[in-house]
Protein backbone atom coordinates (compact mmCIF):
# COMPACT_ATOMS: atom_id res chain seq x y z
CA UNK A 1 -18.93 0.39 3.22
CA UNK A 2 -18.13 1.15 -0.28
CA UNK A 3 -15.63 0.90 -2.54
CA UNK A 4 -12.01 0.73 -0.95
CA UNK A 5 -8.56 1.29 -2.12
CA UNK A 6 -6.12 0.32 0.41
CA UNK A 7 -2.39 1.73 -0.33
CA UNK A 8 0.51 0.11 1.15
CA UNK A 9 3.97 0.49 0.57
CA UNK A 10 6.27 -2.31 0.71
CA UNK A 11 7.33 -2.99 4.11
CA UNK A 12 11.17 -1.84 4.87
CA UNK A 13 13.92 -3.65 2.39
CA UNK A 14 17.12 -4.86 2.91
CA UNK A 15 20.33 -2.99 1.60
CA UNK A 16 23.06 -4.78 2.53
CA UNK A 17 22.05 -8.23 0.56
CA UNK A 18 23.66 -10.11 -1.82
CA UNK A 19 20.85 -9.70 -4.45
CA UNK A 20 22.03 -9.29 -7.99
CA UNK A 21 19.32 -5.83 -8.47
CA UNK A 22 17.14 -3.66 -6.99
CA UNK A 23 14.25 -6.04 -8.09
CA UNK A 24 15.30 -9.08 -6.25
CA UNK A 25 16.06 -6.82 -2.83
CA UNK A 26 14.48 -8.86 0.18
CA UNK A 27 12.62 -7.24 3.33
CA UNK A 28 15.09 -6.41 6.02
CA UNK A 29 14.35 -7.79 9.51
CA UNK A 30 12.32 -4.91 10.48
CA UNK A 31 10.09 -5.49 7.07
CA UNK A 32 9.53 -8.88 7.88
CA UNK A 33 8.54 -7.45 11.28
CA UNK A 34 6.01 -4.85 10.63
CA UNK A 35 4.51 -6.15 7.35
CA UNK A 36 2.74 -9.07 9.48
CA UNK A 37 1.74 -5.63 11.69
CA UNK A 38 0.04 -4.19 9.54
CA UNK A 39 -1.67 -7.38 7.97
CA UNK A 40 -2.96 -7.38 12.34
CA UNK A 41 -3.93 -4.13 11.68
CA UNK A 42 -5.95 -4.65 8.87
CA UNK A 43 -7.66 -7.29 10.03
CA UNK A 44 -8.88 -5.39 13.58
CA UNK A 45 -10.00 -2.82 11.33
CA UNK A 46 -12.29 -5.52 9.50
CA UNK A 47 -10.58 -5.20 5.88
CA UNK A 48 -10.23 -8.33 3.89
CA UNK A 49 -9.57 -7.59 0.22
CA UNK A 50 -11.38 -9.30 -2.48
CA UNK A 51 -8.23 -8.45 -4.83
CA UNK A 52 -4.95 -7.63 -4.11
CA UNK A 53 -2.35 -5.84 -6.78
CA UNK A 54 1.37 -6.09 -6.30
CA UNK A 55 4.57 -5.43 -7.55
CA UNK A 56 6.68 -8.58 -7.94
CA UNK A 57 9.44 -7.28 -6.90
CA UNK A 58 10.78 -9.09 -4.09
CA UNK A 59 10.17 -6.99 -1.27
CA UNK A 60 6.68 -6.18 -2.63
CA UNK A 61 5.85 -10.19 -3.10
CA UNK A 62 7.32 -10.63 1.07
CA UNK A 63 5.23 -8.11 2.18
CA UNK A 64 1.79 -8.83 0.17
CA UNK A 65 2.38 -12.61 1.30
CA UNK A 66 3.01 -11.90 5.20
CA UNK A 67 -0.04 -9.41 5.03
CA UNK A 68 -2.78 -11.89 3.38
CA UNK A 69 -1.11 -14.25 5.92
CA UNK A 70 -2.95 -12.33 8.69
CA UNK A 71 -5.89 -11.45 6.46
CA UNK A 72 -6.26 -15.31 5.57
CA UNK A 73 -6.40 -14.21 2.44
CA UNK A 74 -5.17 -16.72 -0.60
CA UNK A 75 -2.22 -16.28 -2.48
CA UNK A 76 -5.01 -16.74 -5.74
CA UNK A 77 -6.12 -13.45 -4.64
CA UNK A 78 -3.12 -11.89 -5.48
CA UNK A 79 -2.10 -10.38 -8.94
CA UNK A 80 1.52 -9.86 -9.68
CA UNK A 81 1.88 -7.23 -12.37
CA UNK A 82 4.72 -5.86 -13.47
CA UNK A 83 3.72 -2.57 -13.96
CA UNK A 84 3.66 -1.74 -10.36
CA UNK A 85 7.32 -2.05 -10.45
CA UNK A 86 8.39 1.97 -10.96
CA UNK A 87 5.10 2.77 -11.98
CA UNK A 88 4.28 6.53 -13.06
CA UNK A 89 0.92 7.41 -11.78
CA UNK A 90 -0.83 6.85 -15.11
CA UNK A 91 0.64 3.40 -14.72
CA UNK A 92 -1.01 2.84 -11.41
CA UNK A 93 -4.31 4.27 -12.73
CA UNK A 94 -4.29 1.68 -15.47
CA UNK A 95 -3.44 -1.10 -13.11
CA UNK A 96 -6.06 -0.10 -10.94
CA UNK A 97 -8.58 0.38 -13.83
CA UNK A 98 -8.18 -3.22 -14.80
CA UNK A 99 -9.57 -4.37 -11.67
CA UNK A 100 -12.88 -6.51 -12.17
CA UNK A 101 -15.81 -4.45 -11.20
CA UNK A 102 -16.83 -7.06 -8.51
CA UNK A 103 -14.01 -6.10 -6.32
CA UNK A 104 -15.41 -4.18 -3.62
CA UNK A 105 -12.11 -3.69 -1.94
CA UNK A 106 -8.39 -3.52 -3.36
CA UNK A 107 -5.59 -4.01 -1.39
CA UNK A 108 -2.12 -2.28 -3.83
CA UNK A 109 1.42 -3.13 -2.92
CA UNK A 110 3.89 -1.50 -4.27
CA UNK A 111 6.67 1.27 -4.48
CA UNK A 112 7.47 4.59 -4.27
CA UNK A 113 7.52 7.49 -5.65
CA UNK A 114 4.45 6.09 -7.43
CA UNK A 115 2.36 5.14 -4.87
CA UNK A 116 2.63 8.48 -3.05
CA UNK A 117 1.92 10.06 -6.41
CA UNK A 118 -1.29 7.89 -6.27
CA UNK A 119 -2.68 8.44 -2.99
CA UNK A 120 -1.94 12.63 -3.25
CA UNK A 121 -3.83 12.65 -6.66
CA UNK A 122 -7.08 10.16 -5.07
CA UNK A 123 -6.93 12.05 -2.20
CA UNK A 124 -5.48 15.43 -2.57
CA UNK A 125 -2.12 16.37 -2.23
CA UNK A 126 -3.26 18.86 0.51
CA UNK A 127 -5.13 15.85 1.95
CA UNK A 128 -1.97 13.66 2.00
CA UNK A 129 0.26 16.04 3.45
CA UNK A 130 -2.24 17.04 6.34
CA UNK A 131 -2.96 13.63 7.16
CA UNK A 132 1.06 12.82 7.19
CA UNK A 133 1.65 15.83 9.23
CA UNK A 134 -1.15 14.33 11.76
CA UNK A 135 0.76 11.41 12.29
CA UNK A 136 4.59 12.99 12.52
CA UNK A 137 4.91 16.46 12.84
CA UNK A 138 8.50 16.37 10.54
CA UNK A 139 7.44 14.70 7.72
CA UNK A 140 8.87 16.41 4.68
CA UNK A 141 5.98 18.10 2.91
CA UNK A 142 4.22 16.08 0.09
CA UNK A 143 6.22 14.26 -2.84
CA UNK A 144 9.46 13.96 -0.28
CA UNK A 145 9.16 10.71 0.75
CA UNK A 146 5.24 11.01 3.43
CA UNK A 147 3.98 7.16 2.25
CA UNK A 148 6.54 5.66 4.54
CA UNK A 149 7.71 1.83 4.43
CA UNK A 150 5.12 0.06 5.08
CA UNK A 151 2.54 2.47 5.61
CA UNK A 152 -0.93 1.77 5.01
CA UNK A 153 -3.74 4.56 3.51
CA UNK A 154 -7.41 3.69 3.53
CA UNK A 155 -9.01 5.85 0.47
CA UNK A 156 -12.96 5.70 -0.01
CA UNK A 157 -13.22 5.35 -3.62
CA UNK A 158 -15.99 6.16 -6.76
CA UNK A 159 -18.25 3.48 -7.95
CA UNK A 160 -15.93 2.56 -10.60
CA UNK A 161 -12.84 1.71 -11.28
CA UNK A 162 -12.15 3.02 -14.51
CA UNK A 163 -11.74 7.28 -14.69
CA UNK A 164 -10.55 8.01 -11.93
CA UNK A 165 -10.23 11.65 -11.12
CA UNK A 166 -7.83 13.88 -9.02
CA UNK A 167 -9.83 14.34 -5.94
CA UNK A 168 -11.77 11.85 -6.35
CA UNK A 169 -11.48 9.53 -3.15
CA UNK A 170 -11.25 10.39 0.72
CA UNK A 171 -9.12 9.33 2.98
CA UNK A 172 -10.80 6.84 5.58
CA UNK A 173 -7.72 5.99 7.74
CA UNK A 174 -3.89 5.49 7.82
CA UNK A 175 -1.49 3.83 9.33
CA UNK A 176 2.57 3.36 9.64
CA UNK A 177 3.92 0.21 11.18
CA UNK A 178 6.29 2.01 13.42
CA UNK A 179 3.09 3.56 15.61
CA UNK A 180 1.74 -0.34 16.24
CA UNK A 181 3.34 -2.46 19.45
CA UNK A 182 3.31 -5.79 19.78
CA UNK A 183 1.53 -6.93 22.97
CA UNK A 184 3.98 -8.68 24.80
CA UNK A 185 3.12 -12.05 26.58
């Protein structure tokens, strides 16, 4: 398998809340919706993170908790650092080159713009685009918004996770919320 990076942005927020910032903003009823999706997803797909990075920002913290919910994963896994919160992408780097060496797999929830910044330097930003254009023939091109709300990018990554380089990881596999149905009963 490899080392993995899996990207996901936090799943869609609430607006019209009575939170006192942007930091505090809850998921809206469709986040709390597709965020256990997605943790569904990832677990068909065989993924079960042995470390997962998140903002802890509120609608980072719901959506990391509902998704190792489905991954039975334990809140102990999860870090909450600060830093994700409006990273830059030499923020994210950092974060990501703190991760112990024994983690195989890294599952990072957080915001945009910096997580699109992220996965377009890993990846490409030709990369990103093409594989956003795949999956929804309007998307903006890249840097306008393609890492959707609660999106999901599975990036094959070096050895290490210290020095990473642009290019450096391919993209295994994607996924947005809004393209998964719920079986009904």
């Amino acid at each position: 398998m490899g080392r993995q990076l899996i990207i996901l942005r936090h799943a869609k927020s609430a607006w019209d809340t009575d939170a006192s910032s942007d930091f505090e903003r809850p998921l809206a009823k469709r986040g709390k919706r597709d965020a256990p999706r997605m943790g569904k997803w990832l677990k068909k797909r065989g993924d079960k993170p042995d470390l997962v990075l998140c903002s802890p920002a509120e609608r980072a913290k719901q959506t990391a908790l509902l998704v190792c919910r489905e991954l039975d994963l334990k809140k102990k896994k999860i870090v909450w650092d600060e830093r994700i919160y409006g990273a830059s992408l030499e923020d994210l780097l950092a974060v990501l080159e703190g991760a112990p060496h024994k983690a195989q797999q890294v599952l990072l929830v957080g915001h945009n713009p910096g997580l699109e910044l992220l996965c377009g330097f890993l990846v490409g930003e030709q990369a990103l685009a093409k594989a956003c254009q795949a999956e929804d023939e309007e998307s903006a091109p890249y840097g306008v918004g393609l890492v959707k709300t609660g999106a999901a990018f599975i990036l094959h990554m070096p050895d290490e996770w210290s020095g990473l380089s642009q290019g450096c990881a391919k993209l295994l596999d994607q996924q947005a919320p809004r393209e998964l149905k719920e079986k009904k009963k």
